[in-house]
N, C-alpha and C. Protein backbone atom coordinates (compact mmCIF):
# COMPACT_ATOMS: atom_id res chain seq x y z
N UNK A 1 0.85 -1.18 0.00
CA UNK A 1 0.00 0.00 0.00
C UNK A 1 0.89 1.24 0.00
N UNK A 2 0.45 2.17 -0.91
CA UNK A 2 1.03 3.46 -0.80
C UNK A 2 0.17 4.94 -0.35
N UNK A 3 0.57 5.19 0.97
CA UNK A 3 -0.14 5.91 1.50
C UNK A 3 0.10 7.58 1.09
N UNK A 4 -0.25 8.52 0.64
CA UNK A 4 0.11 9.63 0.59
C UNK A 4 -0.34 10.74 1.48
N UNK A 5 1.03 11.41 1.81
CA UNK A 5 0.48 12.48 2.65
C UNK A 5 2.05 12.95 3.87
N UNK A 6 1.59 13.40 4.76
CA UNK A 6 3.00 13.35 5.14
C UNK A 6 3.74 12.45 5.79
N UNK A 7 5.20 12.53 6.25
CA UNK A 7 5.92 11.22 6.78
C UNK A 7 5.25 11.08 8.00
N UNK A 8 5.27 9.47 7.98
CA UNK A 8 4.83 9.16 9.78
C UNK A 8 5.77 8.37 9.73
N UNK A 9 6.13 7.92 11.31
CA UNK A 9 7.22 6.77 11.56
C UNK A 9 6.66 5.65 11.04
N UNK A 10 7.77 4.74 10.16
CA UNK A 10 7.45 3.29 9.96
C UNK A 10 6.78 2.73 10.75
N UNK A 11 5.80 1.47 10.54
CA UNK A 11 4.83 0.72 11.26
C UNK A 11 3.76 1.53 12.20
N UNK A 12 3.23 2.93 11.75
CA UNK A 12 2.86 3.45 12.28
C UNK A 12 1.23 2.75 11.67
N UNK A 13 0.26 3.21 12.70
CA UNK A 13 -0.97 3.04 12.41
C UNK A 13 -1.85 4.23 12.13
N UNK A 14 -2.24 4.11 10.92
CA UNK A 14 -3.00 5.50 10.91
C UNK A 14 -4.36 5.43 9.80
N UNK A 15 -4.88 6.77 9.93
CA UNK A 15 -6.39 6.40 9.82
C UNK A 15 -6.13 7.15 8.03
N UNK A 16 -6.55 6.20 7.16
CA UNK A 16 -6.29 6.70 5.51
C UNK A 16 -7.85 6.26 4.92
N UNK A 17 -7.94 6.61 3.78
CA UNK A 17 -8.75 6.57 2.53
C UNK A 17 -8.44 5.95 1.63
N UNK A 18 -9.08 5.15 1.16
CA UNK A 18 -8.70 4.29 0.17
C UNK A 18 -9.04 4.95 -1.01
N UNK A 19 -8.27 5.22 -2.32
CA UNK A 19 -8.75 6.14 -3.40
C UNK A 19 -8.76 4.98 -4.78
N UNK A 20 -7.70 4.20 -4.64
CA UNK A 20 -8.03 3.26 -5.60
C UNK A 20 -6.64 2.33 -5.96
N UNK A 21 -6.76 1.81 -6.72
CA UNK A 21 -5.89 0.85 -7.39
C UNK A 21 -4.63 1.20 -8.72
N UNK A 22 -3.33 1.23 -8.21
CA UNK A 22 -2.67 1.54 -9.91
C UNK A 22 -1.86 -0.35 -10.10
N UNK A 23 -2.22 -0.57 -11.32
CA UNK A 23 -2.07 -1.75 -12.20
C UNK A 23 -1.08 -1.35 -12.39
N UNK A 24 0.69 -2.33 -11.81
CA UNK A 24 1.86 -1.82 -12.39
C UNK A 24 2.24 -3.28 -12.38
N UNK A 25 3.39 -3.27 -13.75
CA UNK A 25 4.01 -4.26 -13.85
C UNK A 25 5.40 -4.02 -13.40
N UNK A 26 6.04 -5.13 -12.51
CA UNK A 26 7.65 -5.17 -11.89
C UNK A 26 8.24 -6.51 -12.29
N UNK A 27 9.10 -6.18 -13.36
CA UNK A 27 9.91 -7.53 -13.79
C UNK A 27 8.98 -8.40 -14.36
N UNK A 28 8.03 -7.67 -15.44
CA UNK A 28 7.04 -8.52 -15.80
C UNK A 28 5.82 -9.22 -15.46
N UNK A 29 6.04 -8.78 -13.98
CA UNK A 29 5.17 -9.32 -13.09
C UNK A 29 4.21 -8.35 -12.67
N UNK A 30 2.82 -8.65 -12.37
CA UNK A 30 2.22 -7.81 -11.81
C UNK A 30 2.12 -7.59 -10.49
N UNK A 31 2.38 -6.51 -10.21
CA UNK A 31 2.47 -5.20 -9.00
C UNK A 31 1.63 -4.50 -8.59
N UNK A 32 0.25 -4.72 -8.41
CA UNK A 32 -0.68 -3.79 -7.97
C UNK A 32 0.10 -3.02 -6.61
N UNK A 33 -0.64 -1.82 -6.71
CA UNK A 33 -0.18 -0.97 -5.69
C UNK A 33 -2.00 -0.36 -5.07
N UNK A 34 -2.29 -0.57 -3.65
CA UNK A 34 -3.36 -0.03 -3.21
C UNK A 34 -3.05 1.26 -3.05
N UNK A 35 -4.17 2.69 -3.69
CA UNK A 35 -3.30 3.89 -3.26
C UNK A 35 -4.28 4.29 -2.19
N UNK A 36 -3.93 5.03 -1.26
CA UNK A 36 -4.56 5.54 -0.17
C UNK A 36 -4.09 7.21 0.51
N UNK A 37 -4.62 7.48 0.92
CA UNK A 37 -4.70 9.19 1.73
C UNK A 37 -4.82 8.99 2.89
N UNK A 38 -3.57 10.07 3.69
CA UNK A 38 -4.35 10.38 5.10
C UNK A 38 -5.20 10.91 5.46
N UNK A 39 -5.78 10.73 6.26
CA UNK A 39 -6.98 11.64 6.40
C UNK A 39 -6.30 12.49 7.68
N UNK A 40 -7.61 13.82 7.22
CA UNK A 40 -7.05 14.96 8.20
C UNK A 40 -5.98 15.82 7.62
N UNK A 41 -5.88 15.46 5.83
CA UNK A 41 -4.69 16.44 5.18
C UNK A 41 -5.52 16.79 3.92
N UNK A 42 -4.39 17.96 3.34
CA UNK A 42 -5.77 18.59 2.26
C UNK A 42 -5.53 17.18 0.94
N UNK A 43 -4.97 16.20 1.09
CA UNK A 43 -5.21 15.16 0.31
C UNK A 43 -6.36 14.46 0.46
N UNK A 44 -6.84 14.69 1.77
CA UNK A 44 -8.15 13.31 2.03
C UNK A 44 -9.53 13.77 0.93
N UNK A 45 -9.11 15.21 0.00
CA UNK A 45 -10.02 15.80 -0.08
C UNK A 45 -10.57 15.16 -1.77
N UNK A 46 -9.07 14.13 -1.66
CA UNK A 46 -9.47 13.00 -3.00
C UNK A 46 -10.37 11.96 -3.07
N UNK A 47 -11.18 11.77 -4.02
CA UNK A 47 -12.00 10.38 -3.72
C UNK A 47 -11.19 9.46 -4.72
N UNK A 48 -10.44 9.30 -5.61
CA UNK A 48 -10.11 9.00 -6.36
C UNK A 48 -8.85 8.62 -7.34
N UNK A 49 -8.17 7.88 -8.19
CA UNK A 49 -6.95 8.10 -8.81
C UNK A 49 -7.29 9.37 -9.48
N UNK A 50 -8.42 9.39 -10.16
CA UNK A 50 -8.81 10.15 -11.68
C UNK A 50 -8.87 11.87 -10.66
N UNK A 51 -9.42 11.49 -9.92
CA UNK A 51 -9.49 13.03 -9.15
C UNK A 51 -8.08 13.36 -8.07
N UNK A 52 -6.95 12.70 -8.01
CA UNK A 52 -5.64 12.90 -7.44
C UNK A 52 -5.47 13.70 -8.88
N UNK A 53 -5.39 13.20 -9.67
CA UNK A 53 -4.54 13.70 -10.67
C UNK A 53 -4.77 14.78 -11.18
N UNK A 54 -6.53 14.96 -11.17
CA UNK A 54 -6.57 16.62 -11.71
C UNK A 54 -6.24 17.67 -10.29
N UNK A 55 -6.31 16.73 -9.24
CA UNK A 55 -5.91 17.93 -8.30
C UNK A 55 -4.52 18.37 -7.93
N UNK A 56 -3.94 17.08 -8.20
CA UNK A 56 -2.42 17.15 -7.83
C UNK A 56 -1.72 16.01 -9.11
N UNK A 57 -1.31 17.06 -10.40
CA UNK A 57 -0.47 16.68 -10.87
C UNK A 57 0.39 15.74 -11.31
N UNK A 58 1.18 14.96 -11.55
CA UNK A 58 2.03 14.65 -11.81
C UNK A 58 2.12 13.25 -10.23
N UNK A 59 1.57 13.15 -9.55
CA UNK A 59 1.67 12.41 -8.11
C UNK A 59 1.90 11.17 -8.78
N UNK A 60 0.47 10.53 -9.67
CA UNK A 60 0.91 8.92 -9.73
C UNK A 60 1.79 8.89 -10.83
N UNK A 61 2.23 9.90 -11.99
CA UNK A 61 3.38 9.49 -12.81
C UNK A 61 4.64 9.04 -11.19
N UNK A 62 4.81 10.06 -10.43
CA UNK A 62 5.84 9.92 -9.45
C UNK A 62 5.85 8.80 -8.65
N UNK A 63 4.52 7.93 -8.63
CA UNK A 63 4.63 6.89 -7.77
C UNK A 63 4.79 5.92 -8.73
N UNK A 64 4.34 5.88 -9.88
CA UNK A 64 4.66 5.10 -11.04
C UNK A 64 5.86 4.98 -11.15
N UNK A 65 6.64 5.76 -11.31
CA UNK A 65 8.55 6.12 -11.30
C UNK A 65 8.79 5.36 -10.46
């Protein structure tokens, strides 16, 4: 899972949003990645991949990278 938003300490527990799914292939293999938001940041204010991106740019090319 890839959570976005700001750093928390590793193994931390925290309360996110699930926005959706990116389909990636690694070494041929498939790689789904769950994407998710913290909540309580002006990210939670995404419902969505399709709506991350018109709000913020360039994010899943960067998590894609």
């Amino acid at each position: 899972m890839v959570v976005l938003g700001p750093a928390v300490p590793r193994g931390s527990v925290v309360p996110v949003k699930l926005i959706g799914v990116l389909k990636l292939l690694d070494g041929g293999e498939q790689d789904d990645k769950l994407i998710a938001v913290l909540k309580d940041t002006p990210l939670s204010e995404v419902d969505s991949i399709a709506d991350l991106d018109s709000k913020f740019p360039g994010v899943t090319n960067i998590i894609t990278t």
